[in-house]
Protein backbone atom coordinates (compact mmCIF):
# COMPACT_ATOMS: atom_id res chain seq x y z
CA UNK A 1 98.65 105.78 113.41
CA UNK A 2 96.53 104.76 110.06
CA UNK A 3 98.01 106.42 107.00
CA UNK A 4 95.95 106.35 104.34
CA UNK A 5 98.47 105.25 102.05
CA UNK A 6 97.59 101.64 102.22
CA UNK A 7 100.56 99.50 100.22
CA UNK A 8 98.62 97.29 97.75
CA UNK A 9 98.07 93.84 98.73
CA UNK A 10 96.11 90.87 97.18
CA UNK A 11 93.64 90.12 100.04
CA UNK A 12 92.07 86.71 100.43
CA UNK A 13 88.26 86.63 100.14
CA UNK A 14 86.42 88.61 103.02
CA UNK A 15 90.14 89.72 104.41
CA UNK A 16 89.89 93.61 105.73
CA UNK A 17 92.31 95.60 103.71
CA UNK A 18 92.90 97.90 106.08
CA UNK A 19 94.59 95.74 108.39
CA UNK A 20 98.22 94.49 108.14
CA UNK A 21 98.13 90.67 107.84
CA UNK A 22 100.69 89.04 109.73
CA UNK A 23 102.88 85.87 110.98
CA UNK A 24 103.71 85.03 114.81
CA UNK A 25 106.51 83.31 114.57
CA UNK A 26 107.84 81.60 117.94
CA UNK A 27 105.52 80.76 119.78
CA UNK A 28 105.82 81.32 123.50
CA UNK A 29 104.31 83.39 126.13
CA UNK A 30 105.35 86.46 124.99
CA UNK A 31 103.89 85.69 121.67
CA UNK A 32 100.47 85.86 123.40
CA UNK A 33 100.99 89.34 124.79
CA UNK A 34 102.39 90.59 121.22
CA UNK A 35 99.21 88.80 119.81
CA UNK A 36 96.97 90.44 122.07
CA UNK A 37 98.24 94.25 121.41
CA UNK A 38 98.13 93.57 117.57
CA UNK A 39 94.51 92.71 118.47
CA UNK A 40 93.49 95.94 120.32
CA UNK A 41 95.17 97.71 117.71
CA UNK A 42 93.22 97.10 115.28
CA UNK A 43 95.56 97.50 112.58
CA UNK A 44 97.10 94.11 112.18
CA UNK A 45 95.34 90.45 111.49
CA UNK A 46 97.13 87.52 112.64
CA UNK A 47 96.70 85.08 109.46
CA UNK A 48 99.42 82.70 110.35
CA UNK A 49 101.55 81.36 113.17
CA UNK A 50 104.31 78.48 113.01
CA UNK A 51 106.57 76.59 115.66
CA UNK A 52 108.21 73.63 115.62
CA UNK A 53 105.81 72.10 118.65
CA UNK A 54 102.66 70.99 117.18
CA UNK A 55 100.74 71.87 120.31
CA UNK A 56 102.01 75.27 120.76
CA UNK A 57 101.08 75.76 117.47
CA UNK A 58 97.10 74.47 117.58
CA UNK A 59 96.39 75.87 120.82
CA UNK A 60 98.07 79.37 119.73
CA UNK A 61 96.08 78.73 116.22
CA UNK A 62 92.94 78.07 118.04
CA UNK A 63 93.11 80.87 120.23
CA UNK A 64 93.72 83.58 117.53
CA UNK A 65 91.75 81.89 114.72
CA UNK A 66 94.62 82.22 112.73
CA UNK A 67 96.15 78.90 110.19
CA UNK A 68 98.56 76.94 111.72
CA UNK A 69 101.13 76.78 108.95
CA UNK A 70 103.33 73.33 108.76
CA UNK A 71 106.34 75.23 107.99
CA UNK A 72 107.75 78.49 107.89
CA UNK A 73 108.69 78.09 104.59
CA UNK A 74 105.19 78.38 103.91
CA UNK A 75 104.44 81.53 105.93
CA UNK A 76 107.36 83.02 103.63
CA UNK A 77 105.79 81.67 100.29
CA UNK A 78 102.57 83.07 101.14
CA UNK A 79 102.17 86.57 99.21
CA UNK A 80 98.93 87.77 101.62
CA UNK A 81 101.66 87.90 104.61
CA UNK A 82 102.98 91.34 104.54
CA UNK A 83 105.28 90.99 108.02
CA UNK A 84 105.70 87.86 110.56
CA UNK A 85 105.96 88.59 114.32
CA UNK A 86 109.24 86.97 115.14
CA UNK A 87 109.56 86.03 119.08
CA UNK A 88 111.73 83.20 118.36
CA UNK A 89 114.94 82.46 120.58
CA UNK A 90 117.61 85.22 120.15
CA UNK A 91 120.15 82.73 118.63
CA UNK A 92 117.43 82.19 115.82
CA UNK A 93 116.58 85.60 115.34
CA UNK A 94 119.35 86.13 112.38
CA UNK A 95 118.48 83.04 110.67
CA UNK A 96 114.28 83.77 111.33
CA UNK A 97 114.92 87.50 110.27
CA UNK A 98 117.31 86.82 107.23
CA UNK A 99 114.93 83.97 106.00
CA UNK A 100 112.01 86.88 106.11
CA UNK A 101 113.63 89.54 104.46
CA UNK A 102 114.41 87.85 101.49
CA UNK A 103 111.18 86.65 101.26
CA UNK A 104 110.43 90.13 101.29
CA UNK A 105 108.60 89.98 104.82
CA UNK A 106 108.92 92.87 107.08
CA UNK A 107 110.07 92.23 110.64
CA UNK A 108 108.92 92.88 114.13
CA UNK A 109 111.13 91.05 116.37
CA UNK A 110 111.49 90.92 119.79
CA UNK A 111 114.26 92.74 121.65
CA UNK A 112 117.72 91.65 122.20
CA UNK A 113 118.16 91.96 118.38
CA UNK A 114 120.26 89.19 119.32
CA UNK A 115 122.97 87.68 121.41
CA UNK A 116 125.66 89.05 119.45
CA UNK A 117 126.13 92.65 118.17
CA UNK A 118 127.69 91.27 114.79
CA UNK A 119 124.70 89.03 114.46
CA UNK A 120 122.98 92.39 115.12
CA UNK A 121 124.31 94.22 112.46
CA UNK A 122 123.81 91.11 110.26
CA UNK A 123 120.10 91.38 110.60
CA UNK A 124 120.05 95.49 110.40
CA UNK A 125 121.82 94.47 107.25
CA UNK A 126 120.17 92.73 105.70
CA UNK A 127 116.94 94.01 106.07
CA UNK A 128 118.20 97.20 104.67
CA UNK A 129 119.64 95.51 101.97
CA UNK A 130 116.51 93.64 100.84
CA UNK A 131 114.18 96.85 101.73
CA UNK A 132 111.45 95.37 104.46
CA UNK A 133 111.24 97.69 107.37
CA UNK A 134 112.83 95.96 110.83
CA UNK A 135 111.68 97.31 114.29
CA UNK A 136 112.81 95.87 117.44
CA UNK A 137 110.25 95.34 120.28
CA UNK A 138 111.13 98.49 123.26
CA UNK A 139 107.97 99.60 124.65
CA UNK A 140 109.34 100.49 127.74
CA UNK A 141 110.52 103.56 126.04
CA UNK A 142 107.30 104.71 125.18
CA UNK A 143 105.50 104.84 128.77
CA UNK A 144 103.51 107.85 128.72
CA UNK A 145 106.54 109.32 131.78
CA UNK A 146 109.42 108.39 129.67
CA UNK A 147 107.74 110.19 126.88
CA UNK A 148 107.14 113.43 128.86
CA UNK A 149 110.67 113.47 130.73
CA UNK A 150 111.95 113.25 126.63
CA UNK A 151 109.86 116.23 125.38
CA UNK A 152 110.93 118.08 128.82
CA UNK A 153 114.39 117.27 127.85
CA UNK A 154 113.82 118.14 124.02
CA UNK A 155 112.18 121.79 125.27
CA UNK A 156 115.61 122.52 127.05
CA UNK A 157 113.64 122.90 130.83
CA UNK A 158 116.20 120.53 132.08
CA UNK A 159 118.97 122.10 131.23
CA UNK A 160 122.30 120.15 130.78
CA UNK A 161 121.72 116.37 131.99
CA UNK A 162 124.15 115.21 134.70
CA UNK A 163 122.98 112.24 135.83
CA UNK A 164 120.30 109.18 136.29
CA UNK A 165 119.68 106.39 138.85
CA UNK A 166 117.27 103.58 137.65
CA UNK A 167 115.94 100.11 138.92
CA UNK A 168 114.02 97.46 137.30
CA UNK A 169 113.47 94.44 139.16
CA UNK A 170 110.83 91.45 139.23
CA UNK A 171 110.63 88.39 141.85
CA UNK A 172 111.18 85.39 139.66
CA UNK A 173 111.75 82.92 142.67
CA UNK A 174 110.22 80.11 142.30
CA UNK A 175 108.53 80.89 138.88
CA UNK A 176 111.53 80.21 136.06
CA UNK A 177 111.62 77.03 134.00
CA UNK A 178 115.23 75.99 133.86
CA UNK A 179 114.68 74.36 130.84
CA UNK A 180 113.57 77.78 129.11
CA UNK A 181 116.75 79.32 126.67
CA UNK A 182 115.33 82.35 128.49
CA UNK A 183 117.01 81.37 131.68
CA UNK A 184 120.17 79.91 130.55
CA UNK A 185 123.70 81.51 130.10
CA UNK A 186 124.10 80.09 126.18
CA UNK A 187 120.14 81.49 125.28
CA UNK A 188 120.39 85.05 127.33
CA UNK A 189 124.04 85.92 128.03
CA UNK A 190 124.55 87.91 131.03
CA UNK A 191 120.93 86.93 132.43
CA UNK A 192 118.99 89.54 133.60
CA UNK A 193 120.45 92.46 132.34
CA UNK A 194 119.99 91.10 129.29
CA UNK A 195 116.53 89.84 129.61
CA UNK A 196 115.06 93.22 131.07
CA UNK A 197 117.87 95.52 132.16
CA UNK A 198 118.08 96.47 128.00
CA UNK A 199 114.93 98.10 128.20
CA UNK A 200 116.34 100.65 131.15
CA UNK A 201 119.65 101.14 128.38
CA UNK A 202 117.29 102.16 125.50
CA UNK A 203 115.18 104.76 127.72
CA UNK A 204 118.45 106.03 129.23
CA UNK A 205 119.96 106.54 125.78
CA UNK A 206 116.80 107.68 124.44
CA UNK A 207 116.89 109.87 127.07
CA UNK A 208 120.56 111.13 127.56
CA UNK A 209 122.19 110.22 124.90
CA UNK A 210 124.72 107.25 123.58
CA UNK A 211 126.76 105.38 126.22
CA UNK A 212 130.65 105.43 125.63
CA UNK A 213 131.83 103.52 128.81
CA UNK A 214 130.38 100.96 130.75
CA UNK A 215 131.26 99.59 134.79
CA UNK A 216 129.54 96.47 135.13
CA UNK A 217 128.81 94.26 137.89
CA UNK A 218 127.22 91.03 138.34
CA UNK A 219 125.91 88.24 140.56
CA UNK A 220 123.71 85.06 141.42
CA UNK A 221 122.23 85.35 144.91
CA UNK A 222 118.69 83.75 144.98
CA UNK A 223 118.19 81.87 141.42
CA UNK A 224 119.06 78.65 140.53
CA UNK A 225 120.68 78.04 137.41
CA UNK A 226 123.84 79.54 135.56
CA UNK A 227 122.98 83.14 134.89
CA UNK A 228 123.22 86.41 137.31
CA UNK A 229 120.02 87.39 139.11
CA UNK A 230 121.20 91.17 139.71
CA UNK A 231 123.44 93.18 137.72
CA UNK A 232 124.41 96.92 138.03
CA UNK A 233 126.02 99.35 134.88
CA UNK A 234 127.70 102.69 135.76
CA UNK A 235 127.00 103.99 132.58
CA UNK A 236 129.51 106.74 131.24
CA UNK A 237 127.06 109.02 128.38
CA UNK A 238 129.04 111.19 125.82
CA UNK A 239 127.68 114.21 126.75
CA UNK A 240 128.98 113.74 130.00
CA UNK A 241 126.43 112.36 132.30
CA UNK A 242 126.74 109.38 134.32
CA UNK A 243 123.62 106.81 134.84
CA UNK A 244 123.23 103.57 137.51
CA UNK A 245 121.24 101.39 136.36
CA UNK A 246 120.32 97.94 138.60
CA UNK A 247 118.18 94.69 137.31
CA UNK A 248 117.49 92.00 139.23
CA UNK A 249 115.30 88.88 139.35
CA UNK A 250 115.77 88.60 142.84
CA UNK A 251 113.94 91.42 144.35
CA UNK A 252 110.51 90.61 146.78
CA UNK A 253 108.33 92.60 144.17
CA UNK A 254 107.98 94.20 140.98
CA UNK A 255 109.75 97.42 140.78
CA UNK A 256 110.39 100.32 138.14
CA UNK A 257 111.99 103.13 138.88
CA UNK A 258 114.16 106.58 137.20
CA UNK A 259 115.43 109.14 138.45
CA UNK A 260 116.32 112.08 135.83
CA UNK A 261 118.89 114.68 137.21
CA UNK A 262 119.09 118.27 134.86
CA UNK A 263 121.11 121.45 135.79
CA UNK A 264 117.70 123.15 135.80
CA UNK A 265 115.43 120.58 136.67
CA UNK A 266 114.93 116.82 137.44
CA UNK A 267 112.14 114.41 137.06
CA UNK A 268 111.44 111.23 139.80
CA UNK A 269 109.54 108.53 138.12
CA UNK A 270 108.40 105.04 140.21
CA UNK A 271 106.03 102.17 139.54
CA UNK A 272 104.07 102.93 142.93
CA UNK A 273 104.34 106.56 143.47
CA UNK A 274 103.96 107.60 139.89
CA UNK A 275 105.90 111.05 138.13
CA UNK A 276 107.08 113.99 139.55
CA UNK A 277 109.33 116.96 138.84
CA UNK A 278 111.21 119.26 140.75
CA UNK A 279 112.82 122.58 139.10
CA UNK A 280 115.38 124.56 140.37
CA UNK A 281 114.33 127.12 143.13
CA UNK A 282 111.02 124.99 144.08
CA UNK A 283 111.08 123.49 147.65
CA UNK A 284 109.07 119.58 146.86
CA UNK A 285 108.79 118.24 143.29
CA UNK A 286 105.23 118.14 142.13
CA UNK A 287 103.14 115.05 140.65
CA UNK A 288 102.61 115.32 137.09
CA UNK A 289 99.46 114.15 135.62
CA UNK A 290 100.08 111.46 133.18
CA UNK A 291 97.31 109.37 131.26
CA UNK A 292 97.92 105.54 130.78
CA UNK A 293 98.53 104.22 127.48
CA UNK A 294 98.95 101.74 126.02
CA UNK A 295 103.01 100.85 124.98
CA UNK A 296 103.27 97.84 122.83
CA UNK A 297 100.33 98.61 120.52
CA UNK A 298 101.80 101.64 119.98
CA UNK A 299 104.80 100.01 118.98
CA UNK A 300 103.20 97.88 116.69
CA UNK A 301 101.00 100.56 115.65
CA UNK A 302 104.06 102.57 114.55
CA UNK A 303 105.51 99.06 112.59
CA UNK A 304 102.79 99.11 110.43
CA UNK A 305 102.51 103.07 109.53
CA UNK A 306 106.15 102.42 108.64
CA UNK A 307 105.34 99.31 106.34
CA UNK A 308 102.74 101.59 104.67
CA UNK A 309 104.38 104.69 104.50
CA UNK A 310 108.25 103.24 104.27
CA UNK A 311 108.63 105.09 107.30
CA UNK A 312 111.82 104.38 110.05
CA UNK A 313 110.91 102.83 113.58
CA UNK A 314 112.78 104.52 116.71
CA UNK A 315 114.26 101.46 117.77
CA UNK A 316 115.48 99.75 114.33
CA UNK A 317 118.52 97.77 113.43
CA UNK A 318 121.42 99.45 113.77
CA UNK A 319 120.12 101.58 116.64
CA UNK A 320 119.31 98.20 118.84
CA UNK A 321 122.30 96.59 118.07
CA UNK A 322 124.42 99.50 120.00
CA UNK A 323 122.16 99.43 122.28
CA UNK A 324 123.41 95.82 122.86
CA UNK A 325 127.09 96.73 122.16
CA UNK A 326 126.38 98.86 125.57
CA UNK A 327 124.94 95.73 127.87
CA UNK A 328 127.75 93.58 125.85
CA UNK A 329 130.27 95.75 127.44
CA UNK A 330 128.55 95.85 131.16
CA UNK A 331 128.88 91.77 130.90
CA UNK A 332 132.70 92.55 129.70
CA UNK A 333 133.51 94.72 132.35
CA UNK A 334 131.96 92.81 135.17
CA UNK A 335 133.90 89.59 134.07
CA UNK A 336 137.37 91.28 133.90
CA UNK A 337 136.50 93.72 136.71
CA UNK A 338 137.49 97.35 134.19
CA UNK A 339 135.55 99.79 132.22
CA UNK A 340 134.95 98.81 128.54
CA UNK A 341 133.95 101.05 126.02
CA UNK A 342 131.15 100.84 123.74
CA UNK A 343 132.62 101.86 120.82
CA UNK A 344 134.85 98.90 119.53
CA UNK A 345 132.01 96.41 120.26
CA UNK A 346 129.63 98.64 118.08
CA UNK A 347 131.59 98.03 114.94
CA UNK A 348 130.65 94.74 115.43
């Protein structure tokens, strides 16, 4: 995803010009596994990281010979930082992001966009406003199946979409720290739908389409602490179709799973059995050959072809904060036990 358009950039002594140089900001486990795809990518350097724990920050320093700045103030007054990595909590996230954009620092951040959709549209905003290119972390969406089923779709061999069932579900007994903001009802509102089960929303609307109306249900069966542990969103699309989708963190195992129901034909997609696809008239779906890849470098492969060619992400702004708007209304609906639709939370 190099474009040879490079945007000019005073480079420090020895830096490769090529590569995007970058911030990781929040530092926390996830900021290793962000750290680690920018590395196979090739395209990105890691110059800088900064938290507020002076451990976090030598060890992560030390382990991606990058500087361990003593402020972020000083990751945003540094002109050889094109972007910062932002994996902070999502209650920081519109302080983080607005602080970065008018430093002129573009923005990969971490999905939820935040814990609010208003905050949401706050940081689509302003990042629009100050003209640094914002893309929300998804990579679930682009999983070499999800990507076929959408290009099926696309071709019109699935004829009008009806419906979708999806799971995905990870044993988390035993291995949470209570004291995480990930694990608490004021850091990740409505738990594990939240946490995870927004992935499922953004392939099913990449998928199908926009959500309108939204059945939720909730519950906290195995998991200590204050947050559900499974949740469950009918999920009423505006062309019509209806998806289930289920997250829990109280399953035995890992588990992925979507089911893709067309008029002419439908696609079955699970972490163990891999892709198939059935078509009208054929008696047994067949497996479909997919190759691995490789989803969150290509995410952050397609950040930095948009910083250098002022391209648009998929998964930007505006379209992750309705994409909250529709889990915001699943946590709505399971608390006063109706159907809520999308559409008034999406204003914001």
């Amino acid at each position: 995803m190099e474009d040879s358009n490079v945007m000019a950039q005073s480079k420090p002594e020895g830096a490769d010009a090529r590569k995007l140089r970058v911030a990781v900001v929040g530092i926390g486990w996830w900021s290793d596994v962000l750290a680690d795809a920018a590395l196979r990518s090739g395209a990105i350097e890691i110059a800088a990281c900064y938290t507020r724990s002076d451990d976090k920050r030598a060890a992560f320093a030390k382990k991606y010979g990058c500087r361990a700045a003593a402020s972020y103030k000083e990751i945003l007054a540094d002109p050889d930082i094109a972007a910062v990595i932002n994996t902070t909590p999502n209650s920081a996230h519109l302080a983080t992001t607005r602080m970065a954009a008018e430093a002129g620092k573009h923005v990969f951040l971490d999905k939820p966009i935040a814990n609010t959709v208003a905050d949401g549209c706050e940081i689509a905003r302003v990042c629009e406003a100050a003209g640094v290119v914002l893309a929300l972390g998804y990579q679930r969406r682009r999983e070499s199946h999800f990507r076929w089923i959408k290009a099926e779709i696309d071709a019109g061999r699935f004829g009008k979409l009806v419906q979708a069932e999806c799971n995905i579900s990870r044993d988390r007994l035993g291995k949470i720290d209570l004291s995480s903001w990930r694990y608490q009802a004021a850091g990740m509102p409505g738990g594990v739908m939240l946490q995870i089960g927004i992935h499922y929303v953004d392939v099913l609307e990449m998928l199908i389409g926009p959500v309108r109306r939204v059945h939720g249900a909730s519950a906290q069966l195995v998991l200590p602490g204050d947050n559900p542990d499974v949740a469950n969103l009918i999920l009423e699309h505006e062309c019509g179709a209806i998806s289930n989708l289920t997250a829990s963190y109280a399953s035995a195992s890992e588990y992925y799973m979507m089911n893709v129901y067309g008029k002419e034909a439908s696609a079955y997609y699970d972490l163990f059995a891999g892709l198939r696809c059935l078509r009208r008239g054929e008696a047994a779906p067949r497996a479909v050959a997919i190759a691995a890849n490789d989803p969150i470098v290509e995410e952050l492969g397609e950040f930095v072809a948009c910083v250098r060619n002022g391209g648009k992400p998929e998964t930007d702004g505006w379209w992750a904060s309705r994409n909250l708007a529709v889990v915001m209304a699943g946590i709505q609906s399971a608390r006063e036990g109706r159907a809520v639709d999308v559409a008034p939370l999406a204003a914001g």
